[in-house]
C-alpha atoms as a PDB file:
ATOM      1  CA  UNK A   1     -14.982  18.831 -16.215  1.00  0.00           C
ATOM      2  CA  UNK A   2     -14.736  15.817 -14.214  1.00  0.00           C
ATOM      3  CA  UNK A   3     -12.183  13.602 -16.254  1.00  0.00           C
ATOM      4  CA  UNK A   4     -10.172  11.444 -14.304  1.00  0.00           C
ATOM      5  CA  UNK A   5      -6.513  10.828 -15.900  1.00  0.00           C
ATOM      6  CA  UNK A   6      -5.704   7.577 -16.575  1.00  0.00           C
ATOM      7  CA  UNK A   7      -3.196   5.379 -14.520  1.00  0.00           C
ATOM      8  CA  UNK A   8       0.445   5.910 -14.860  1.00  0.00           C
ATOM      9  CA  UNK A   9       1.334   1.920 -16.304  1.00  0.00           C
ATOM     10  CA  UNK A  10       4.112   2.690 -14.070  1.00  0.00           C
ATOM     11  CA  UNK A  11       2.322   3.100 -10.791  1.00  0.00           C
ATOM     12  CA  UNK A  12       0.003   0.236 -11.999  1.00  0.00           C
ATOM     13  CA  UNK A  13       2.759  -2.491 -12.237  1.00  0.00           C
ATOM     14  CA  UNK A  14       3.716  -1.305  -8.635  1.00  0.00           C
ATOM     15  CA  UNK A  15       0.326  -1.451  -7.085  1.00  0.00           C
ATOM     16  CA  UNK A  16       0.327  -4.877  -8.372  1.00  0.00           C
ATOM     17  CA  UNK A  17       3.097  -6.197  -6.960  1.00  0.00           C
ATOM     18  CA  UNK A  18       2.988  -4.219  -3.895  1.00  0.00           C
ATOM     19  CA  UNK A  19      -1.179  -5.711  -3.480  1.00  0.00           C
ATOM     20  CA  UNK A  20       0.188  -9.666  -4.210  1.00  0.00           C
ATOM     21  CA  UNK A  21       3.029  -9.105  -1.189  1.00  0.00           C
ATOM     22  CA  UNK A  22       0.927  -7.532   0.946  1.00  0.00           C
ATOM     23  CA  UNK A  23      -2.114 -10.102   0.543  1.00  0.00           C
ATOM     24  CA  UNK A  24       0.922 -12.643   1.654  1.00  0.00           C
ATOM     25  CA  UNK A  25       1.261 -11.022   4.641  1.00  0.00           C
ATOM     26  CA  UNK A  26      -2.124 -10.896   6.176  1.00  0.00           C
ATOM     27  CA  UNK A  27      -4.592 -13.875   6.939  1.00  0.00           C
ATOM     28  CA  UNK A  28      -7.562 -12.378   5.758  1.00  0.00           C
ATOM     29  CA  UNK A  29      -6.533 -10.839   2.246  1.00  0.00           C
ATOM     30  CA  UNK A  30     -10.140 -10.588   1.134  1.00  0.00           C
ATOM     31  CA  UNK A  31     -10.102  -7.419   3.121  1.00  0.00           C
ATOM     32  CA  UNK A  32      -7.366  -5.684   1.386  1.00  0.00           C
ATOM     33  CA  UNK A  33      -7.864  -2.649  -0.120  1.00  0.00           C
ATOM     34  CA  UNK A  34      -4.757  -0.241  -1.834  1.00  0.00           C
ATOM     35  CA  UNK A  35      -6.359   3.212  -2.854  1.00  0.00           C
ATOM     36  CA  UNK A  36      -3.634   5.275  -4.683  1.00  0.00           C
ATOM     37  CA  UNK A  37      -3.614   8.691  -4.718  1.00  0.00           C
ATOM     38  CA  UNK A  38      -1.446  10.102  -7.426  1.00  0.00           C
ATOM     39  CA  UNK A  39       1.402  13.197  -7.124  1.00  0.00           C
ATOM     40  CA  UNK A  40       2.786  14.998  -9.740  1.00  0.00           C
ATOM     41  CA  UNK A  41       6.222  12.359  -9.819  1.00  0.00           C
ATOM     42  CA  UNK A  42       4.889   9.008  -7.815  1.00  0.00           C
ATOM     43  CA  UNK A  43       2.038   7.811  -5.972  1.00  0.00           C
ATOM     44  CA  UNK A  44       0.898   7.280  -2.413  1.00  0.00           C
ATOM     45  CA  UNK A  45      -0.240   4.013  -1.912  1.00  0.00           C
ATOM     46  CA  UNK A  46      -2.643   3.500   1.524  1.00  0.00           C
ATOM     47  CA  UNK A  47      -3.103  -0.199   2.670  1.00  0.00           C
ATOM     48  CA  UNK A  48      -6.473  -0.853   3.949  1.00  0.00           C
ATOM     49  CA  UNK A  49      -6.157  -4.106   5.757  1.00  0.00           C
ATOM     50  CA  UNK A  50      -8.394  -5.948   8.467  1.00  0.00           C
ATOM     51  CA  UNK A  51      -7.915  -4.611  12.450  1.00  0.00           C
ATOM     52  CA  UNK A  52      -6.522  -8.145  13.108  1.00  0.00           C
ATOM     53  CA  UNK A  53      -3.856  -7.774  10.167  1.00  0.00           C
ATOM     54  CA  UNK A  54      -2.392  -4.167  10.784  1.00  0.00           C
ATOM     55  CA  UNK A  55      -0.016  -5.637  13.048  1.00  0.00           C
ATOM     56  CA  UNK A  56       1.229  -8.257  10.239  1.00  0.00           C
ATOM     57  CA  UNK A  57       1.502  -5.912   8.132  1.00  0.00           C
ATOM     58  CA  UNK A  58       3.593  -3.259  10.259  1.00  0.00           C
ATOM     59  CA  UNK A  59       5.526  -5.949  11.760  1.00  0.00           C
ATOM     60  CA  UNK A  60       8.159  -6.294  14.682  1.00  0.00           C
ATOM     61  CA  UNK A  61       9.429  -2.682  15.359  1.00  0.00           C
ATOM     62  CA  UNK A  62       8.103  -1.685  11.892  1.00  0.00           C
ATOM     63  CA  UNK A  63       9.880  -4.218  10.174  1.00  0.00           C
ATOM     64  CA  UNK A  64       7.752  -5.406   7.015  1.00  0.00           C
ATOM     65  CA  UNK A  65       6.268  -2.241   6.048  1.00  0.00           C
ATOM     66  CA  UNK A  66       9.872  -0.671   5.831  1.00  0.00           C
ATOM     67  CA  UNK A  67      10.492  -3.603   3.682  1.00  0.00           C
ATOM     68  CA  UNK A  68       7.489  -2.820   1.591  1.00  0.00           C
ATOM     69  CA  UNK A  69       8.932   0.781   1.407  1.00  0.00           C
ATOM     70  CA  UNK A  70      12.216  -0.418  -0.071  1.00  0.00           C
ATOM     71  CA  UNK A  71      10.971  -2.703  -2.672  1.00  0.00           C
ATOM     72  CA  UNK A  72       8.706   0.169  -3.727  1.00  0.00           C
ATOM     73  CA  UNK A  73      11.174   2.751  -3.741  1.00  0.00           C
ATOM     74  CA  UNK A  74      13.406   0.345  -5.487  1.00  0.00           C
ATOM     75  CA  UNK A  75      10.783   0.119  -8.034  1.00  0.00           C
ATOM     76  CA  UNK A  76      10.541   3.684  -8.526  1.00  0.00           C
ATOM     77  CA  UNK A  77      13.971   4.048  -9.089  1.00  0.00           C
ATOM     78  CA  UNK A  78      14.108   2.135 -12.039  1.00  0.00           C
ATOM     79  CA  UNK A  79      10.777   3.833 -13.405  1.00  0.00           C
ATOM     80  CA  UNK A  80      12.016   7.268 -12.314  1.00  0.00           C
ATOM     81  CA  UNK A  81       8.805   7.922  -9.582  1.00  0.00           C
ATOM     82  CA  UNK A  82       8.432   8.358  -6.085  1.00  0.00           C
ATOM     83  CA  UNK A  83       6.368   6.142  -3.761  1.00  0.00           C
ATOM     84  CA  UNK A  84       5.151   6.323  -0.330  1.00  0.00           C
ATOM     85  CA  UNK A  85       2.976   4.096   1.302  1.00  0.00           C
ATOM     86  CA  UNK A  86       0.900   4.510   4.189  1.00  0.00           C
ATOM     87  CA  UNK A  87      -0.590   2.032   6.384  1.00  0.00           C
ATOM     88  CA  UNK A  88      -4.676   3.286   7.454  1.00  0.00           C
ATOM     89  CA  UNK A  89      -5.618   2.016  10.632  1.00  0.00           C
ATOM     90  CA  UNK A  90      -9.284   1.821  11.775  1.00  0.00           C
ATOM     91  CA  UNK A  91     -10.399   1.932  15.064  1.00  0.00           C
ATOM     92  CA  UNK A  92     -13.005  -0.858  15.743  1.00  0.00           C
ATOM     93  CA  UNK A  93     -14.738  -0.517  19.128  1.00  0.00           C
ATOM     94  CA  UNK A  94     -16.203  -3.466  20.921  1.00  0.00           C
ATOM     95  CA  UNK A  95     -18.627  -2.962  23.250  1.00  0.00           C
ATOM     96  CA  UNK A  96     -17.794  -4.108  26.979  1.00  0.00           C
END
């Protein structure tokens, strides 16, 4: 009928602490978005982040968002879930 299910309060204590580290990272946090898309034990977290910031966010051979991926799956762990996160990246064109 169109009911949405409510948040797991476990997936939203991650997306909260997974949204504060991530709006660290970047230099334009305003344009931060997290949608999560929920699976039948976790969550699948997908970091919207400004072109400029994709790069801080995936860092030097992949660096901080395997870091991000620890501390989440660390997280889970304790709460008995499974995360996965995702990074989106958009394609802006400039005209030449």
């Amino acid at each position: 009928r169109g009911v949405v299910p409510l948040p797991d309060p476990r997936d939203v204590s991650v997306y909260k602490l997974l949204f504060k580290i991530v709006a660290a990272l970047v230099d334009r946090p305003e344009f931060v978005v997290i949608k999560t898309q929920v699976t039948e034990d976790g969550a699948t977290f997908t970091i919207h982040a400004h072109p400029d910031d994709t790069g801080k966010l995936i860092g030097k051979q992949g660096r901080n968002v395997q870091s991000l991926r620890i501390i989440t799956s660390g997280a889970g762990k304790k709460l008995r879930r499974r995360y996965a996160i995702a990074i989106q990246n958009e394609i802006v064109e400039t005209g030449r």
